[in-house]
N, C-alpha and C. Protein backbone atom coordinates (compact mmCIF):
# COMPACT_ATOMS: atom_id res chain seq x y z
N UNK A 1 4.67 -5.40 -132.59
CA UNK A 1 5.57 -6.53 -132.48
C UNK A 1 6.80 -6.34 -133.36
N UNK A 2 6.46 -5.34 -134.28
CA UNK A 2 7.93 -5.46 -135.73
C UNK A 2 8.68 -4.73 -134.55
N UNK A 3 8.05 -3.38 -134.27
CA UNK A 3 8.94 -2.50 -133.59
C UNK A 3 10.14 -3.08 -132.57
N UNK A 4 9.47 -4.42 -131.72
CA UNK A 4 10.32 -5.13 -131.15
C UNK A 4 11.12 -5.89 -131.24
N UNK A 5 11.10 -6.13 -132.58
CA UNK A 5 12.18 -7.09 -132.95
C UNK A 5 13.17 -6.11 -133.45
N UNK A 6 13.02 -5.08 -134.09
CA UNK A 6 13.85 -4.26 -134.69
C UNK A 6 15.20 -4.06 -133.91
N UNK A 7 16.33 -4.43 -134.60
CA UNK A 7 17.29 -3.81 -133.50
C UNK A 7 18.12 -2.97 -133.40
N UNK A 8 17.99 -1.76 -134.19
CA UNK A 8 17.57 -0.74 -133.99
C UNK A 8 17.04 0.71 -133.03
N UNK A 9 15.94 -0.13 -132.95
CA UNK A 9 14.70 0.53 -132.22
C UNK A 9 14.09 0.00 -130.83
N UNK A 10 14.21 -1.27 -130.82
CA UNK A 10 13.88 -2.17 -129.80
C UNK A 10 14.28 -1.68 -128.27
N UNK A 11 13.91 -1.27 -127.30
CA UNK A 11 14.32 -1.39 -126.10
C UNK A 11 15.13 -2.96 -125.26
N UNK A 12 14.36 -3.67 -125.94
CA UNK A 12 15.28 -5.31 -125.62
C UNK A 12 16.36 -5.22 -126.04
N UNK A 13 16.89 -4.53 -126.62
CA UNK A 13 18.75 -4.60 -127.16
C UNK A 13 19.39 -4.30 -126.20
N UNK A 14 18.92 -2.96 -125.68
CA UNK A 14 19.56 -2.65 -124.16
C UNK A 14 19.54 -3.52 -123.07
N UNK A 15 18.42 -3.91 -122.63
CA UNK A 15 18.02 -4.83 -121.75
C UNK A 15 18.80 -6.39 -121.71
N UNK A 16 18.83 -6.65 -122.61
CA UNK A 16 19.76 -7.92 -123.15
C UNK A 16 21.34 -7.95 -123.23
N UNK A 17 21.57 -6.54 -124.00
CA UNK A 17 23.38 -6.41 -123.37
C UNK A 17 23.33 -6.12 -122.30
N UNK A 18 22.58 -5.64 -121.41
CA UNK A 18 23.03 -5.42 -119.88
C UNK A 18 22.60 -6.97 -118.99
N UNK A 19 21.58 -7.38 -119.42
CA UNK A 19 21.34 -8.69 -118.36
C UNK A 19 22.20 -9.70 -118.87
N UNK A 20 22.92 -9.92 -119.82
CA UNK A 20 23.71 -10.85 -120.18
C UNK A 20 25.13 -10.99 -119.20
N UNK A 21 25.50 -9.52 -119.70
CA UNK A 21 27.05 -9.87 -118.69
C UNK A 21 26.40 -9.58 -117.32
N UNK A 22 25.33 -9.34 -116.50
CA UNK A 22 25.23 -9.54 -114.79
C UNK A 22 24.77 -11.09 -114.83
N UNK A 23 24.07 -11.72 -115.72
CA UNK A 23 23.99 -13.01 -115.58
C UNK A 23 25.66 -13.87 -115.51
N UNK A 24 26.98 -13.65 -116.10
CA UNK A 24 27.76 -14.24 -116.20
C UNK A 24 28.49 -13.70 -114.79
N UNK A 25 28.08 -12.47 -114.02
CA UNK A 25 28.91 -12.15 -113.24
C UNK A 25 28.02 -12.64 -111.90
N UNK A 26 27.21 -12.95 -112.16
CA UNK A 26 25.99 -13.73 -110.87
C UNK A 26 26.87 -15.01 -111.12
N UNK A 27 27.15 -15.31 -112.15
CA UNK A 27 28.05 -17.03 -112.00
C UNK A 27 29.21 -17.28 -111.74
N UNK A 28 30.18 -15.98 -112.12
CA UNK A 28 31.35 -15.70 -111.33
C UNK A 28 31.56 -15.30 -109.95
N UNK A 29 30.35 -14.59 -109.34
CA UNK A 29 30.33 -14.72 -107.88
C UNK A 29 30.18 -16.18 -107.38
N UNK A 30 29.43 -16.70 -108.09
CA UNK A 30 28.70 -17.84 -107.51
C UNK A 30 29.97 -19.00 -107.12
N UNK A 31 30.86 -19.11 -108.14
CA UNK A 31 32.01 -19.74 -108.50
C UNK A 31 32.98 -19.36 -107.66
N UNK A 32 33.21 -18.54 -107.04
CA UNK A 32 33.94 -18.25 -106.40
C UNK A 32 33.78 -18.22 -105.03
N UNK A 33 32.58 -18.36 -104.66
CA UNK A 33 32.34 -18.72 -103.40
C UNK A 33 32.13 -19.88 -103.08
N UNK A 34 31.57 -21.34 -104.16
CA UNK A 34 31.86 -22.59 -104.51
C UNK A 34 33.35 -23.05 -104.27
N UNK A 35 34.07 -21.68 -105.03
CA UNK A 35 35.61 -22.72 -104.59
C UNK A 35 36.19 -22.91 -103.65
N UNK A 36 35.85 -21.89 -102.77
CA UNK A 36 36.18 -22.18 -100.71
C UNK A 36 35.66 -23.35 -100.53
N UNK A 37 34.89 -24.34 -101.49
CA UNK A 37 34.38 -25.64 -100.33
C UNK A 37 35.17 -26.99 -100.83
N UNK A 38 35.74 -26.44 -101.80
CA UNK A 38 36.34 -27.66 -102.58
C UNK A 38 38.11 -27.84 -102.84
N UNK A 39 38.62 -28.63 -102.93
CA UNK A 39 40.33 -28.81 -103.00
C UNK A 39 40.07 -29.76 -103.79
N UNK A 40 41.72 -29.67 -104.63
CA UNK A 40 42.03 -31.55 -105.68
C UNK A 40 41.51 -30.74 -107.14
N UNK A 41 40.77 -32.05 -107.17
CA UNK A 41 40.49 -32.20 -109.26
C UNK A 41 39.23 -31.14 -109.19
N UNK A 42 38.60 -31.22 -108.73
CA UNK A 42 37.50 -30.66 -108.44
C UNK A 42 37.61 -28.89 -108.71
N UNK A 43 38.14 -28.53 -108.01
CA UNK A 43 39.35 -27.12 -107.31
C UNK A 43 39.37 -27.06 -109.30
N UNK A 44 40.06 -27.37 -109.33
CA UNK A 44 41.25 -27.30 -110.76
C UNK A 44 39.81 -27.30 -111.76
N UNK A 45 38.74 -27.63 -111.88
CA UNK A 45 37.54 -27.88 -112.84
C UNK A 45 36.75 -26.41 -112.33
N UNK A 46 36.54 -26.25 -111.09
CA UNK A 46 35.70 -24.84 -110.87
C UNK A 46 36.96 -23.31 -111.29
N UNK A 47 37.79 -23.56 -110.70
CA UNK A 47 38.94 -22.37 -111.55
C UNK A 47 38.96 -22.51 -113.00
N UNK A 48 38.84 -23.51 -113.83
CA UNK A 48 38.37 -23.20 -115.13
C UNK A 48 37.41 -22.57 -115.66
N UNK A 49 36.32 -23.16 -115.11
CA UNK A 49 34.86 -22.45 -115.45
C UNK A 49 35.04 -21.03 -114.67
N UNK A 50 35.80 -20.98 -113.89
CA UNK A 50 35.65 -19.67 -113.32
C UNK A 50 36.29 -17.97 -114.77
N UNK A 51 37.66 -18.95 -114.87
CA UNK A 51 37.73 -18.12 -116.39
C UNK A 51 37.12 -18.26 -117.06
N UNK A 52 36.17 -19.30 -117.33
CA UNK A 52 35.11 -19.14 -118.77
C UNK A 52 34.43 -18.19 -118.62
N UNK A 53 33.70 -18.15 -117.09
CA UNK A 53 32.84 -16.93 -116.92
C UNK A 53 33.20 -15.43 -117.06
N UNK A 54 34.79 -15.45 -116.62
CA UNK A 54 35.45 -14.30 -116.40
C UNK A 54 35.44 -13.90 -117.90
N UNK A 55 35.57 -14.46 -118.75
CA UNK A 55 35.87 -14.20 -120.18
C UNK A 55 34.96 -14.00 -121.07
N UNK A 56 33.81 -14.42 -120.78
CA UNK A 56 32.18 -14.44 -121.17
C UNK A 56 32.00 -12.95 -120.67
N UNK A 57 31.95 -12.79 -119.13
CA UNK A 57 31.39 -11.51 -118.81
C UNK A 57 32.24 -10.01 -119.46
N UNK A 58 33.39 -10.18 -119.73
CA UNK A 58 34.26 -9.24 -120.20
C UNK A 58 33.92 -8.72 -121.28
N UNK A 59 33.42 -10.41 -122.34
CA UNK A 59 33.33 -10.18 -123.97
C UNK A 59 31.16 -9.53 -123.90
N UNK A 60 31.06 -9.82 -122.88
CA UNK A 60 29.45 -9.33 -122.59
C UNK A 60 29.24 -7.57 -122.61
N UNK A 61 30.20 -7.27 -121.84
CA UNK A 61 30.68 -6.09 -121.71
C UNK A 61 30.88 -5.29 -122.50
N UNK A 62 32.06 -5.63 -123.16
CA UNK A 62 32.44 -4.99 -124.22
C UNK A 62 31.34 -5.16 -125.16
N UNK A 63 30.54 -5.76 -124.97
CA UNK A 63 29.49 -6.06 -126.38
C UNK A 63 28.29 -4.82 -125.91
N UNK A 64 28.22 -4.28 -124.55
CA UNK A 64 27.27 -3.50 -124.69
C UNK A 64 28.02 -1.99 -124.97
N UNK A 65 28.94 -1.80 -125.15
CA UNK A 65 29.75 -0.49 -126.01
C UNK A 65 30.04 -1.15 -128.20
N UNK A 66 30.00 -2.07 -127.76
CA UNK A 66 29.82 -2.38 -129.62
C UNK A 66 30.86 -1.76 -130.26
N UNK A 67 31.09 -0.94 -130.87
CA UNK A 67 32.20 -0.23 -131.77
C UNK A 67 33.22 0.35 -130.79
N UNK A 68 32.92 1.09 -129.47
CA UNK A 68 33.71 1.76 -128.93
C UNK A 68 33.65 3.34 -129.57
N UNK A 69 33.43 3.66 -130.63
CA UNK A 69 33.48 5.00 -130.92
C UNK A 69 33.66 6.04 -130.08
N UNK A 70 32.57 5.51 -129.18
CA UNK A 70 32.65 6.63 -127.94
C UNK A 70 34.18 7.12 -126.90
N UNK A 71 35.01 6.03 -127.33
CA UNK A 71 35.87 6.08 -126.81
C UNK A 71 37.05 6.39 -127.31
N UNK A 72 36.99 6.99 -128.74
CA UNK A 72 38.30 6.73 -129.94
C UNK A 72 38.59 5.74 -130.41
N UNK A 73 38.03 5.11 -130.67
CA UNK A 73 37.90 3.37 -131.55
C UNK A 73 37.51 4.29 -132.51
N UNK A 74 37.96 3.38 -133.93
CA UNK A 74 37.11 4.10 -135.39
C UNK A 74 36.44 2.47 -136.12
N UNK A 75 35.76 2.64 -137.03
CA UNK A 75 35.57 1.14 -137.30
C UNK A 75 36.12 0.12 -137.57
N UNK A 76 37.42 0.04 -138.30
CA UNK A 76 38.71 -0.73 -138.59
C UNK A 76 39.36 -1.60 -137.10
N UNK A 77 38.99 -0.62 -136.33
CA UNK A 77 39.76 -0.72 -134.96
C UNK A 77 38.89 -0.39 -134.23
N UNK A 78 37.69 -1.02 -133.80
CA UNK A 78 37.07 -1.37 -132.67
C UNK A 78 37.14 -2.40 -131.99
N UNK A 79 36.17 -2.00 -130.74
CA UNK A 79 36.10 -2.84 -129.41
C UNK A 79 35.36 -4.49 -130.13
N UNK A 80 35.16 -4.27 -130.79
CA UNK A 80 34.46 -5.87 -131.44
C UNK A 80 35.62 -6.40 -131.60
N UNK A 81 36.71 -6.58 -132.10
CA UNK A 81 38.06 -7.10 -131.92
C UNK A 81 37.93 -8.21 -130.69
N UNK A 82 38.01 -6.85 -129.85
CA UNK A 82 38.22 -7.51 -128.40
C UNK A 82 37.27 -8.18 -128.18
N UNK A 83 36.08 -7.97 -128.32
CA UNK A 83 35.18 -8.85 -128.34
C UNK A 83 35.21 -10.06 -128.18
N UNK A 84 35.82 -10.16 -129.82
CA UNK A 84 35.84 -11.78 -130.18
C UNK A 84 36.61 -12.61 -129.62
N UNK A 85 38.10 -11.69 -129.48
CA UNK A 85 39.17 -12.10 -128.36
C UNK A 85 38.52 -13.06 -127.11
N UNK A 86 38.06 -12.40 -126.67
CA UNK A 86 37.52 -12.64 -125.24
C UNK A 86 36.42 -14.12 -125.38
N UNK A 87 35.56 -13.75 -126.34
CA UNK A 87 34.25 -14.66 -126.45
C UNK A 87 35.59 -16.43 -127.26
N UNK A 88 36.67 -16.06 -127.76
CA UNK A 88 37.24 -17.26 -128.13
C UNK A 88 38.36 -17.67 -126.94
N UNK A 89 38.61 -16.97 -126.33
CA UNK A 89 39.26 -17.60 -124.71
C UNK A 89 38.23 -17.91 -123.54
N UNK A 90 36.68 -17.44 -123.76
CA UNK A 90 35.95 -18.17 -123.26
C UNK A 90 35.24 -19.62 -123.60
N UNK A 91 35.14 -19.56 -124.90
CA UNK A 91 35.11 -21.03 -125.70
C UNK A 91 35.85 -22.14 -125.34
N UNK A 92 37.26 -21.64 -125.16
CA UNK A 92 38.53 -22.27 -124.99
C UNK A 92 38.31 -22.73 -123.13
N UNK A 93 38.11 -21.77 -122.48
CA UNK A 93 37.88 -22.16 -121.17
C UNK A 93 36.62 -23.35 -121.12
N UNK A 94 35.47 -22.67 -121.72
CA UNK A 94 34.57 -23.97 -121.61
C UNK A 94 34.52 -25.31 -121.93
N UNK A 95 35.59 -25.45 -123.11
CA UNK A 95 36.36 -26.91 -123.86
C UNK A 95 37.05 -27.46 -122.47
N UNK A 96 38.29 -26.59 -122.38
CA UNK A 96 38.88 -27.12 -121.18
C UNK A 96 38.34 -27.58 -119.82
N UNK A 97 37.34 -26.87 -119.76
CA UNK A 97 36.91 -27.20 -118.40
C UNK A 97 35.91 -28.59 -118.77
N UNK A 98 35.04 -28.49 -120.18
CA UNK A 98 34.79 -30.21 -120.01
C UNK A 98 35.48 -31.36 -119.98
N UNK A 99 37.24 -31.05 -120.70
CA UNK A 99 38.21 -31.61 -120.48
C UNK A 99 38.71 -32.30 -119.28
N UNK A 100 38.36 -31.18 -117.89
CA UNK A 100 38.60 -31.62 -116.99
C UNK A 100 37.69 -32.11 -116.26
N UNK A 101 36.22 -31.88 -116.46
CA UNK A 101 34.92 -32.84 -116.34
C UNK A 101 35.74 -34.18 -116.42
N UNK A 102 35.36 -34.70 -118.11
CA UNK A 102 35.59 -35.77 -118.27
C UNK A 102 36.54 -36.88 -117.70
N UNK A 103 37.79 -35.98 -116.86
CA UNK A 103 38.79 -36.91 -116.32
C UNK A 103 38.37 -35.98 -114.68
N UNK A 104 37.86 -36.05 -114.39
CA UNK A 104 37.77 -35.36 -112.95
C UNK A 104 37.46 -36.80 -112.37
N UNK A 105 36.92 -37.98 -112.28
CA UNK A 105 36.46 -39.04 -111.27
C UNK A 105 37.56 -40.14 -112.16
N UNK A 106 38.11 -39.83 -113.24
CA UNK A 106 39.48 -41.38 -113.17
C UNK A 106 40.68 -40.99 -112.86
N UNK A 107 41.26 -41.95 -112.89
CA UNK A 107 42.60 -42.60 -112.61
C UNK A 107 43.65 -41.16 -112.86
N UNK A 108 43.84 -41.29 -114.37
CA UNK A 108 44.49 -40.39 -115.04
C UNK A 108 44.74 -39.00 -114.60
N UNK A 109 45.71 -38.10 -115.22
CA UNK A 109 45.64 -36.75 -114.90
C UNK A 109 45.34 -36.48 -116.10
N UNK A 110 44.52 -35.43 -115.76
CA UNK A 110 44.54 -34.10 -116.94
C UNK A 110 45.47 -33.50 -117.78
């Protein structure tokens, strides 16, 4: 059981950066075939979440290369940068899009 938690050593490290970003890109398909049925406020709330996902799966991504080394990144200047980039314009998408939850059935605009 230590061996599995280790992360390190663990085979679940792999397994977990890879099912993470196909889980966000199973929701970006999903989202996008949702938005052919809808127009208005509605429309404008699924294209949000649609970048949250887009921005989630990117920063998912990049999270299963980690440093980038492999690519000419050195540690100062790695892909974790971007990372975070990404994982804080997906934050930002998910705020916004409850933003537009919350006013999606009144009066008001967004």
């Amino acid at each position: 059981m230590v061996d599995l938690l280790d992360y390190t050593t663990s085979p679940l490290v792999l397994i977990l950066k890879i099912t993470a970003p196909l889980l966000f890109l199973g929701a970006l398909v999903c989202y996008v075939i949702v938005r052919r049925l809808f127009t208005g406020k509605i429309r404008l709330f699924i294209d949000t979440v649609i970048l949250f996902a887009f921005f989630t799966l990117v920063a998912g991504w990049l999270r299963i290369y980690a440093d980038g080394t492999d690519f000419g990144f050195t540690k100062e200047y790695s892909l974790r940068w971007f990372q975070s980039v990404a994982y804080i314009a997906s934050a930002g998408f998910f705020v916004y899009a409850g933003y537009r939850l919350l006013h999606l059935s009144g009066g008001e605009k967004p």
